[in-house]
C-alpha atoms as a PDB file:
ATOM      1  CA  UNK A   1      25.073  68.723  59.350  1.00  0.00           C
ATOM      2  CA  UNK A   2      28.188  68.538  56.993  1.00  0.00           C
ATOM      3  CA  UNK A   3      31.153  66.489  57.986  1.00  0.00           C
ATOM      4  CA  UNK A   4      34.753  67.250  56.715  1.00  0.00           C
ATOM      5  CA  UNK A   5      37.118  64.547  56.266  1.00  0.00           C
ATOM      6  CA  UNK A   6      40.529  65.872  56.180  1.00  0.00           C
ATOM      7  CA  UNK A   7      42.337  64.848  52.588  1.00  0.00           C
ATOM      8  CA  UNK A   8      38.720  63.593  51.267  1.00  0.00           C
ATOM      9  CA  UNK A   9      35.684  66.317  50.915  1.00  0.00           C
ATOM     10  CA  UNK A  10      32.644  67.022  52.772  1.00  0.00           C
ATOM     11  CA  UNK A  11      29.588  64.497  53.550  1.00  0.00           C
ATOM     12  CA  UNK A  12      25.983  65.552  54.722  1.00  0.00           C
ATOM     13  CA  UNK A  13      24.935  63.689  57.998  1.00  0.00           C
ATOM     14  CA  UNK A  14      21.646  63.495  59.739  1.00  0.00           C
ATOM     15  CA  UNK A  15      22.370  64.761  63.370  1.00  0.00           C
ATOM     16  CA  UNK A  16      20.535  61.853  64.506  1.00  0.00           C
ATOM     17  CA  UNK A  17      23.815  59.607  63.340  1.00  0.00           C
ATOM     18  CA  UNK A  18      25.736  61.163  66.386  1.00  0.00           C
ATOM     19  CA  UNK A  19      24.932  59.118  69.259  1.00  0.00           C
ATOM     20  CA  UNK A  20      26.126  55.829  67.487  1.00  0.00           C
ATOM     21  CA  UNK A  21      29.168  57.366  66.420  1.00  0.00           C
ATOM     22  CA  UNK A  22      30.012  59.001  69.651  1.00  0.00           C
ATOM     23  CA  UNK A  23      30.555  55.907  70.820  1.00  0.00           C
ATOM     24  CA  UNK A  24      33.647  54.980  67.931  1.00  0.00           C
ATOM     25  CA  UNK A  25      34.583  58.421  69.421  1.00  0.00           C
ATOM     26  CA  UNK A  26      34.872  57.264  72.832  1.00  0.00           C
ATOM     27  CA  UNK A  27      36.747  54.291  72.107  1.00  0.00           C
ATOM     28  CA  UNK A  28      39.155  56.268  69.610  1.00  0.00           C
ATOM     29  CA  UNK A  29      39.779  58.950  72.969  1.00  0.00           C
ATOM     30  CA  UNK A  30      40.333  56.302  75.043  1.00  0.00           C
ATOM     31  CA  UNK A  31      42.812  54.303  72.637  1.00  0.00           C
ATOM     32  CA  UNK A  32      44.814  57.588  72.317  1.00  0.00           C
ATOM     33  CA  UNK A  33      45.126  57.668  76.187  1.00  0.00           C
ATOM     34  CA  UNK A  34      46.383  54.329  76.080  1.00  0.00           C
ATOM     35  CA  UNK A  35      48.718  54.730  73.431  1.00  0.00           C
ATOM     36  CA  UNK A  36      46.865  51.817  71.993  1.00  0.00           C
ATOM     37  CA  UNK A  37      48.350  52.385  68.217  1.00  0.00           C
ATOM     38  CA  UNK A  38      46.394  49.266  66.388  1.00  0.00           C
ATOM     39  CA  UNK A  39      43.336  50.104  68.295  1.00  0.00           C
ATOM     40  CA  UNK A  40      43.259  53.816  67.791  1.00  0.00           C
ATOM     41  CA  UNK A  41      43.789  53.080  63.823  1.00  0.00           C
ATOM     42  CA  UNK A  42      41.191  50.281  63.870  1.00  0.00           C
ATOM     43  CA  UNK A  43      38.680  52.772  65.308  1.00  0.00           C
ATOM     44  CA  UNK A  44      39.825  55.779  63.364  1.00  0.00           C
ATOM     45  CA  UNK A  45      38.380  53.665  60.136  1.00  0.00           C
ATOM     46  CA  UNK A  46      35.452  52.563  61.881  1.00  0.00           C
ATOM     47  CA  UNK A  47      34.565  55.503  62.652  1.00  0.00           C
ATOM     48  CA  UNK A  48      35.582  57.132  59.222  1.00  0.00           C
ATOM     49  CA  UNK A  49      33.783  54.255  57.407  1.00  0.00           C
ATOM     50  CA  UNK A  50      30.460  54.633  59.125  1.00  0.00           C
ATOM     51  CA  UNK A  51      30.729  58.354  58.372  1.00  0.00           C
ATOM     52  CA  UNK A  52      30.539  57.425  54.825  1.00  0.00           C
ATOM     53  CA  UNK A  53      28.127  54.761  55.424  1.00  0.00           C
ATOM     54  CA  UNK A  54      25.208  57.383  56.945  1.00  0.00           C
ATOM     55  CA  UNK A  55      26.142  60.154  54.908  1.00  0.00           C
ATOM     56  CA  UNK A  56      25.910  61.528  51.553  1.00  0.00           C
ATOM     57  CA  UNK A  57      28.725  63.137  49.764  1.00  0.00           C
ATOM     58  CA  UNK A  58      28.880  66.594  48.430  1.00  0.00           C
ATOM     59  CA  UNK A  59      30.106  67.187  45.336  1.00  0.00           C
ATOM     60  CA  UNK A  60      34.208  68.704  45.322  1.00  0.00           C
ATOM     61  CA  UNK A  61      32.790  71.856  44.587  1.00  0.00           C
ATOM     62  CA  UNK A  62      30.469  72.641  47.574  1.00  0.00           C
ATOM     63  CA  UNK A  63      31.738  75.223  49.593  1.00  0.00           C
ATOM     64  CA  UNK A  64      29.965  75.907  52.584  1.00  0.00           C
ATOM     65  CA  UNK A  65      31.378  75.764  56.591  1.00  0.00           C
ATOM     66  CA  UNK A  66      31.748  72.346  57.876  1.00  0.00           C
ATOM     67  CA  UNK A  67      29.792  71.563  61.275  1.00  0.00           C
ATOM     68  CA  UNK A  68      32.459  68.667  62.284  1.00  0.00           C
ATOM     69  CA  UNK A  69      35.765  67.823  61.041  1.00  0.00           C
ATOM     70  CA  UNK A  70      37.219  64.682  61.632  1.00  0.00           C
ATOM     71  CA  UNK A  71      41.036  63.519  60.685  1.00  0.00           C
ATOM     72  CA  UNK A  72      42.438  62.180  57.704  1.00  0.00           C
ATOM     73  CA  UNK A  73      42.141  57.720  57.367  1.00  0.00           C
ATOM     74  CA  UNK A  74      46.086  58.346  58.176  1.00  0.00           C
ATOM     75  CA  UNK A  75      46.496  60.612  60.908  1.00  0.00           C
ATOM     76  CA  UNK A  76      48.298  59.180  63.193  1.00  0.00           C
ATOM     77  CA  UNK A  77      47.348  59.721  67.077  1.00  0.00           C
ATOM     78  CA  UNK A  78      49.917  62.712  67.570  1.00  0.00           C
ATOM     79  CA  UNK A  79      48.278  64.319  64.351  1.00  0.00           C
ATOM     80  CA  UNK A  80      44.859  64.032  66.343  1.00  0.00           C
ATOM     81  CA  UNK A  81      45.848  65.183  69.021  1.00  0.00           C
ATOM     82  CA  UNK A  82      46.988  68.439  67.522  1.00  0.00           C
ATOM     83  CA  UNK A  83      43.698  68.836  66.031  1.00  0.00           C
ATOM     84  CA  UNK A  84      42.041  68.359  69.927  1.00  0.00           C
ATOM     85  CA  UNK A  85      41.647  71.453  71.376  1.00  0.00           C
ATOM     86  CA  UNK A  86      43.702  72.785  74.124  1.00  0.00           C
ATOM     87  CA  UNK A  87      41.337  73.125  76.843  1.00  0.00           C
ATOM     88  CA  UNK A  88      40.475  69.569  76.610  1.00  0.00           C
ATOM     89  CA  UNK A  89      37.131  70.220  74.929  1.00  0.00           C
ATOM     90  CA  UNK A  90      37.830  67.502  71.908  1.00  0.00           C
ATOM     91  CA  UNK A  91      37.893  68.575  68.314  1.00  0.00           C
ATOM     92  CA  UNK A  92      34.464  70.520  68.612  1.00  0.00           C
ATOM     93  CA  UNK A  93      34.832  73.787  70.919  1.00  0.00           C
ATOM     94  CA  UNK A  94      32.323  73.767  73.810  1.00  0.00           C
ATOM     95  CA  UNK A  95      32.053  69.608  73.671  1.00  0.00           C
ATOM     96  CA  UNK A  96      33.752  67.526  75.843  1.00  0.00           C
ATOM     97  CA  UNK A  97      33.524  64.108  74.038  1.00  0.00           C
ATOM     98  CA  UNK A  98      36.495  64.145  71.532  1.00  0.00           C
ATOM     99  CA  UNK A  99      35.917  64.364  67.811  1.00  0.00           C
ATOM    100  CA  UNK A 100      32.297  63.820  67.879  1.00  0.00           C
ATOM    101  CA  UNK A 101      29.730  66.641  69.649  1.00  0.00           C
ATOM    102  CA  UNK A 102      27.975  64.726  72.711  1.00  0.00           C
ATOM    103  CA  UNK A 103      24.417  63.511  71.576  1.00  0.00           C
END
């Protein structure tokens, strides 16, 4: 699957890399809730960082549809939760785990 990262470029990830970071999702959803500002931007790089980790990159000139696309390494909770959608479904439409499709 290919990953967007707002503000950086795409990455290739192995769909098998979801469950584990489903989890950083949770945790990043739940920080939100709780208004937990350090925590939320702790996870946020987690999350971002192990994206990077299990991926590979795509060069700046592949242009092809992104599967997932997370937030910039600066968003800042508000800015996420714009990018949520509004029926409560998370970032991916017709999931209902946050930023990360359910595995």
């Amino acid at each position: 699957m290919i990953v967007r990262i707002m503000g950086e470029g795409q990455v290739a990830l192995a769909e098998s890399h979801l469950a584990e970071l489903d989890k950083l999702d949770e945790e990043l959803l739940a920080e939100m809730d709780n208004g937990d500002g350090p925590g939320f931007r702790r996870t946020l790089t987690a999350l971002l960082n192990r994206v990077h980790e299990l991926g590979e990159p795509l060069p700046d000139d592949f242009l092809e549809p992104s599967d997932l696309i997370l937030p910039s390494p600066d968003a800042t909770i508000e800015e996420v939760r714009e990018l949520l959608s509004d029926d409560g479904d998370g970032l991916i439409p017709g999931t209902d785990d946050g930023l990360i499709p359910g595995a």
